[in-house]
PDB file of N, CA and C in Angstrom:
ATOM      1  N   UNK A   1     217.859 204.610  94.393  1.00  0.00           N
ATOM      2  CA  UNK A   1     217.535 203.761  95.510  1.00  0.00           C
ATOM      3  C   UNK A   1     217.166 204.603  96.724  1.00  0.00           C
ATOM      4  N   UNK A   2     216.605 204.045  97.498  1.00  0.00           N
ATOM      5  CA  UNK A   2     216.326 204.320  99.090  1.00  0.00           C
ATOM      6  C   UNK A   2     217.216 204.680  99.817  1.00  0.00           C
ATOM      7  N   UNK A   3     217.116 205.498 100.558  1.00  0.00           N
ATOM      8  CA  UNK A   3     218.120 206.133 101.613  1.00  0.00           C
ATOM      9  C   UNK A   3     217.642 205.499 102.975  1.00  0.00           C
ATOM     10  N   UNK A   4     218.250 204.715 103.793  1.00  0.00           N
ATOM     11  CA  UNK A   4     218.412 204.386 105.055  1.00  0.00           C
ATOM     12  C   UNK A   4     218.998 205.131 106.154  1.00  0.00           C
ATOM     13  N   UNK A   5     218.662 205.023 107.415  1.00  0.00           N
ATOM     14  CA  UNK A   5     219.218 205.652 108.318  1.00  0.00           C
ATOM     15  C   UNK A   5     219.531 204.360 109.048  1.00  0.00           C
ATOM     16  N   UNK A   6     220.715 204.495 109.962  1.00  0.00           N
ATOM     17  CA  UNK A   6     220.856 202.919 110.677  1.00  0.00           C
ATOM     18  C   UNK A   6     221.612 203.907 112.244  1.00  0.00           C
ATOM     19  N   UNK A   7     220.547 203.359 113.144  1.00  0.00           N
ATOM     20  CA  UNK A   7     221.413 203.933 114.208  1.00  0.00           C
ATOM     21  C   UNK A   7     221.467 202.589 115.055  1.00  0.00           C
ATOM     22  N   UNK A   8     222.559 202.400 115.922  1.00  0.00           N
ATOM     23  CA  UNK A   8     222.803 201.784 117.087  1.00  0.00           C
ATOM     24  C   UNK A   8     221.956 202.043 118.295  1.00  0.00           C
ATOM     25  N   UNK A   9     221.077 200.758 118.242  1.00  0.00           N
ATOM     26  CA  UNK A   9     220.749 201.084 120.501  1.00  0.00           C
ATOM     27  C   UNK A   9     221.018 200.036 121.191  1.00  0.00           C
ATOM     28  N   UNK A  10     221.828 198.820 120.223  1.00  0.00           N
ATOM     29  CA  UNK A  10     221.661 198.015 121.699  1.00  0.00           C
ATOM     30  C   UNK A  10     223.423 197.768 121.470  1.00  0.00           C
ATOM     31  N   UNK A  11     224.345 197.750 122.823  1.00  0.00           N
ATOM     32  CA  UNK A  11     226.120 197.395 122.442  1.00  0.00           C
ATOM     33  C   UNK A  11     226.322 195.852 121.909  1.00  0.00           C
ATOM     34  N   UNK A  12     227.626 196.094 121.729  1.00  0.00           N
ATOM     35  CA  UNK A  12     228.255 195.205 120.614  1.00  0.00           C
ATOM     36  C   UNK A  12     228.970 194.531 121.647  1.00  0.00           C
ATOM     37  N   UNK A  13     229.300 194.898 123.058  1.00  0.00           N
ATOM     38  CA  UNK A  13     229.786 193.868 123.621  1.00  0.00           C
ATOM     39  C   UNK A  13     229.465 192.653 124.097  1.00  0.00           C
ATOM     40  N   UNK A  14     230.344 191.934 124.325  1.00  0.00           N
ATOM     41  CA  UNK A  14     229.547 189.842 124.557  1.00  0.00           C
ATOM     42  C   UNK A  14     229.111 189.794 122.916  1.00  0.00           C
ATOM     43  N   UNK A  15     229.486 190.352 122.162  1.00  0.00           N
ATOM     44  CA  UNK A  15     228.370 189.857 120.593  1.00  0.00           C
ATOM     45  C   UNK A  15     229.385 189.259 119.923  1.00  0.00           C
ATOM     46  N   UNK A  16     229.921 188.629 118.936  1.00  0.00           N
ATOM     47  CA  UNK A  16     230.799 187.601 118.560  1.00  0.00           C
ATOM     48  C   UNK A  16     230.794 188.640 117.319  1.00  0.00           C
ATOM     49  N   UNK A  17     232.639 187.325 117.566  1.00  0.00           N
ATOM     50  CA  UNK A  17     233.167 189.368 116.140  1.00  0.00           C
ATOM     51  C   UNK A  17     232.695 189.583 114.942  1.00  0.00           C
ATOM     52  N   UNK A  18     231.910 188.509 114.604  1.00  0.00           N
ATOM     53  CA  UNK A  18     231.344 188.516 113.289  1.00  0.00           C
ATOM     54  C   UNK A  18     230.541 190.014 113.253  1.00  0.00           C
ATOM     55  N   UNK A  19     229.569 190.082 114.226  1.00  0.00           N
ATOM     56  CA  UNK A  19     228.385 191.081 114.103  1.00  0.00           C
ATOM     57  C   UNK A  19     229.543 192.909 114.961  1.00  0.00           C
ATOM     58  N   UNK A  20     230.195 191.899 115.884  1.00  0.00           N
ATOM     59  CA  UNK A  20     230.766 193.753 115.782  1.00  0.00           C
ATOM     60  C   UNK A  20     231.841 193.947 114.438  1.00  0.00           C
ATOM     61  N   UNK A  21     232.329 193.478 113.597  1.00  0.00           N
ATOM     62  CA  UNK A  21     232.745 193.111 112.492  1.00  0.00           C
ATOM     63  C   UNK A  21     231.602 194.354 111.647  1.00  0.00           C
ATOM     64  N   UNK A  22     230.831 193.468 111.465  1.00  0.00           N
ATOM     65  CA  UNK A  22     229.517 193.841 110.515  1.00  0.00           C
ATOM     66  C   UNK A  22     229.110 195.335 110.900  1.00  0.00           C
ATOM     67  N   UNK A  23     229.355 195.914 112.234  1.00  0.00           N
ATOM     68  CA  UNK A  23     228.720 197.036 112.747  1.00  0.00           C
ATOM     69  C   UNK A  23     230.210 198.155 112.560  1.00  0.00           C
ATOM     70  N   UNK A  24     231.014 197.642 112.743  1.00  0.00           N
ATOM     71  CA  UNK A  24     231.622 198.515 112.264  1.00  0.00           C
ATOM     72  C   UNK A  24     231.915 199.096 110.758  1.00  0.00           C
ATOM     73  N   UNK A  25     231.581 198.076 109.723  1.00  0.00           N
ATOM     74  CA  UNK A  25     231.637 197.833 108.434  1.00  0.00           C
ATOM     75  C   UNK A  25     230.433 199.000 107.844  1.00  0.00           C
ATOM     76  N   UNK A  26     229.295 198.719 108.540  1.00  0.00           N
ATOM     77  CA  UNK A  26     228.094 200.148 108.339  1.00  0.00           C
ATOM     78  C   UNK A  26     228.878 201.277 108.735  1.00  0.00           C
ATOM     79  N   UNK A  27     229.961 201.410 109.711  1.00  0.00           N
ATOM     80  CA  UNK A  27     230.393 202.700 110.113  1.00  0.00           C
ATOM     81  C   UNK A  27     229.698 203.451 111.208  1.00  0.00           C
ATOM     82  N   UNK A  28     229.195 202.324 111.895  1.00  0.00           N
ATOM     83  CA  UNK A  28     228.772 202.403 113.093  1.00  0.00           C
ATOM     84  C   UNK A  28     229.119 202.832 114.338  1.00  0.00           C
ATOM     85  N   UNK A  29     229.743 204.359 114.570  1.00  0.00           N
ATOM     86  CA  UNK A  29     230.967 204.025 115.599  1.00  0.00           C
ATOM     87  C   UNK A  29     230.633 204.392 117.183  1.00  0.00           C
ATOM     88  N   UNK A  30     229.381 204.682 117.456  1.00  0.00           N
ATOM     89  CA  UNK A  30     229.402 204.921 118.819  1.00  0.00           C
ATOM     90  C   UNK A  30     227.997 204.834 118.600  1.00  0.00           C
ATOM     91  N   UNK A  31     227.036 204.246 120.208  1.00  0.00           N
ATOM     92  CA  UNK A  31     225.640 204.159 120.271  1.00  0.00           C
ATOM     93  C   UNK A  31     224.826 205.730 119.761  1.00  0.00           C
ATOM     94  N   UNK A  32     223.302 205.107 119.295  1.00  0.00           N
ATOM     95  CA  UNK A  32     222.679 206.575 119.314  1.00  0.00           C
ATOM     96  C   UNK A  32     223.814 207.399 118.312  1.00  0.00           C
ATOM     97  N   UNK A  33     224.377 207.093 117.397  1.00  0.00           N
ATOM     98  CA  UNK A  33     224.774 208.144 116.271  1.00  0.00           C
ATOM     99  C   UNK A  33     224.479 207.267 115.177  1.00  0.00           C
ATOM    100  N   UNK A  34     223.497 208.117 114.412  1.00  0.00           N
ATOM    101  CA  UNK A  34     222.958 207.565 112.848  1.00  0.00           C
ATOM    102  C   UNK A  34     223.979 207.835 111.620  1.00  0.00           C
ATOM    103  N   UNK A  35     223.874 206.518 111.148  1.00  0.00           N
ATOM    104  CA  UNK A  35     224.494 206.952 109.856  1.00  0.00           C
ATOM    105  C   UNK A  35     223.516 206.342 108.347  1.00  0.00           C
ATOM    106  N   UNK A  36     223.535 207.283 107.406  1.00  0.00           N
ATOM    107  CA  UNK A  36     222.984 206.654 106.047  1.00  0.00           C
ATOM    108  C   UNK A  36     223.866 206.031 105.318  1.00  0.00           C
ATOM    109  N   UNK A  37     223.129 205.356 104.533  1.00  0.00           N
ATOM    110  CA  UNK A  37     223.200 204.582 103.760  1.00  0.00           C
ATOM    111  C   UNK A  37     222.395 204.259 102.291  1.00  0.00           C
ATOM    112  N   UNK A  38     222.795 204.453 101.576  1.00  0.00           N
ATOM    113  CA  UNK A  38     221.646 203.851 100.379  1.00  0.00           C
ATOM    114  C   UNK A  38     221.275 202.236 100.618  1.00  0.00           C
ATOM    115  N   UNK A  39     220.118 202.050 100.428  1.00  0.00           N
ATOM    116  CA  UNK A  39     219.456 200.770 100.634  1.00  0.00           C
ATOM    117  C   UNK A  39     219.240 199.209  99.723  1.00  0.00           C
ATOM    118  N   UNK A  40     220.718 199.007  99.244  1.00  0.00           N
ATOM    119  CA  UNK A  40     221.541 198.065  98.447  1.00  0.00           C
ATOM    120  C   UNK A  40     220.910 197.048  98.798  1.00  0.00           C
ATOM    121  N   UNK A  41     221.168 195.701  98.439  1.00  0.00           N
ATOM    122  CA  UNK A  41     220.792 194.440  98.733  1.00  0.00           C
ATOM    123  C   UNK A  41     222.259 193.889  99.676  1.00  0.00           C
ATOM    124  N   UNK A  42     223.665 194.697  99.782  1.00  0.00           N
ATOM    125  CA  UNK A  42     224.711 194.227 100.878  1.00  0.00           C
ATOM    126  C   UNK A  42     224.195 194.576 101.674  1.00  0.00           C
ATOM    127  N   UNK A  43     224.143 196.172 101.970  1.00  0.00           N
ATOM    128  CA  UNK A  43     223.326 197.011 102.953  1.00  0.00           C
ATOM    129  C   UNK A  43     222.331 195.899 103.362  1.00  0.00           C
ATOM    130  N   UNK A  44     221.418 196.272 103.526  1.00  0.00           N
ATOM    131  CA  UNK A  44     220.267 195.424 103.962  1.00  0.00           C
ATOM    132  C   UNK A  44     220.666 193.801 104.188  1.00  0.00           C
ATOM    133  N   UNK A  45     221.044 193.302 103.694  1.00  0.00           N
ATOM    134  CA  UNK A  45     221.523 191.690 104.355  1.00  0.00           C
ATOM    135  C   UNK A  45     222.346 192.562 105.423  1.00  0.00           C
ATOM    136  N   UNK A  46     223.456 193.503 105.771  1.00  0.00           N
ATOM    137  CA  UNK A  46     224.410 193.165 106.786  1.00  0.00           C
ATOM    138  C   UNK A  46     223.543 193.714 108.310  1.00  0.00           C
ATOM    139  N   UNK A  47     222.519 194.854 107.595  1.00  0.00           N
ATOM    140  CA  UNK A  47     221.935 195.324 108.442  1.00  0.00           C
ATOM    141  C   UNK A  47     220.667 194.040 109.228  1.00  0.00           C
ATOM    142  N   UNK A  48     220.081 192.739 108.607  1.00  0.00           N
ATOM    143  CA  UNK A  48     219.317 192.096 109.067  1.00  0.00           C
ATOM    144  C   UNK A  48     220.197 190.887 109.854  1.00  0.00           C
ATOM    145  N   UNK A  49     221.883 190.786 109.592  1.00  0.00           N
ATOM    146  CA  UNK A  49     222.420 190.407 110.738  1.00  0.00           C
ATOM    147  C   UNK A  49     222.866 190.833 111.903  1.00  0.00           C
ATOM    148  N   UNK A  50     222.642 192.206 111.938  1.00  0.00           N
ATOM    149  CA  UNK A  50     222.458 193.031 113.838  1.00  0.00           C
ATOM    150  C   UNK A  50     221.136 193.514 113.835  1.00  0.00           C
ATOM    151  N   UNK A  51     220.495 192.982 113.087  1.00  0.00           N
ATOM    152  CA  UNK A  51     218.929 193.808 112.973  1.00  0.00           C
ATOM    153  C   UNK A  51     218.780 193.704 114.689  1.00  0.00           C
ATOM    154  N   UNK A  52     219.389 192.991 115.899  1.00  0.00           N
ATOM    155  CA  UNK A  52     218.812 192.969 117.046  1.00  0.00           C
ATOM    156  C   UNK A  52     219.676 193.874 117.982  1.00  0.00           C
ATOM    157  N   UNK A  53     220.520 194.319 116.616  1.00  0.00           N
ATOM    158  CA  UNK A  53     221.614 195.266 117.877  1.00  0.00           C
ATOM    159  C   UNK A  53     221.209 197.074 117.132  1.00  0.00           C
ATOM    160  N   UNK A  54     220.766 197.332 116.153  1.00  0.00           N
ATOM    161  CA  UNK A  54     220.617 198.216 115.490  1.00  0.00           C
ATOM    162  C   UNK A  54     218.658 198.896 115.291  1.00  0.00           C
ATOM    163  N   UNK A  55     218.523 200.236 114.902  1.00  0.00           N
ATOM    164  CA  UNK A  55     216.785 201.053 114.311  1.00  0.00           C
ATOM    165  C   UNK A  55     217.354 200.996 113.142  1.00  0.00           C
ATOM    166  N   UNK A  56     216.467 200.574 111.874  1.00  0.00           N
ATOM    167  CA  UNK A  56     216.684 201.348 110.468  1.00  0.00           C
ATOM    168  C   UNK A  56     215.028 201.887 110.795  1.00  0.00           C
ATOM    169  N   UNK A  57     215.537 203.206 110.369  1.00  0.00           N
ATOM    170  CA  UNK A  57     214.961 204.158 109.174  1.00  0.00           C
ATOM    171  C   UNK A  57     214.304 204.523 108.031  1.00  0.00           C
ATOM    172  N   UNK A  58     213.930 204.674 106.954  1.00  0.00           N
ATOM    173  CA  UNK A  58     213.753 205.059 105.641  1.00  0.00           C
ATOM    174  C   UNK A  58     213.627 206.359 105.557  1.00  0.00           C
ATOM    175  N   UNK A  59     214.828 206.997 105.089  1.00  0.00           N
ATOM    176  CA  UNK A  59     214.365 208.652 104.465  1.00  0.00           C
ATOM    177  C   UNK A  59     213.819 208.875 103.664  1.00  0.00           C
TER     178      UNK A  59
END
């Protein structure tokens, strides 16, 4: 599979706990730091529910 990169640019605060939930679950832990991922079908659904708080990537 595909290798993803998922970085944070927009905060998680005011965002309802579902999605900072979800952002921490990628292992998301501070803005502007990327983390990979292989490009699963969980992956990708959790990533298109902060798709407005998060950049993906493709390596």
């Amino acid at each position: 599979m595909a290798t993803i990169v998922i970085t944070q640019v927009r905060s998680a605060i005011n965002r309802p706990a579902r999605q900072k939930a979800t952002i921490a679950a990628l292992g998301i832990k501070k803005l502007h730091n990327p983390v990979e991922h292989e490009a699963t079908p969980q992956i990708l659904g959790m990533v298109r529910k902060v798709s407005h708080l998060v950049k993906v990537e493709e390596k």
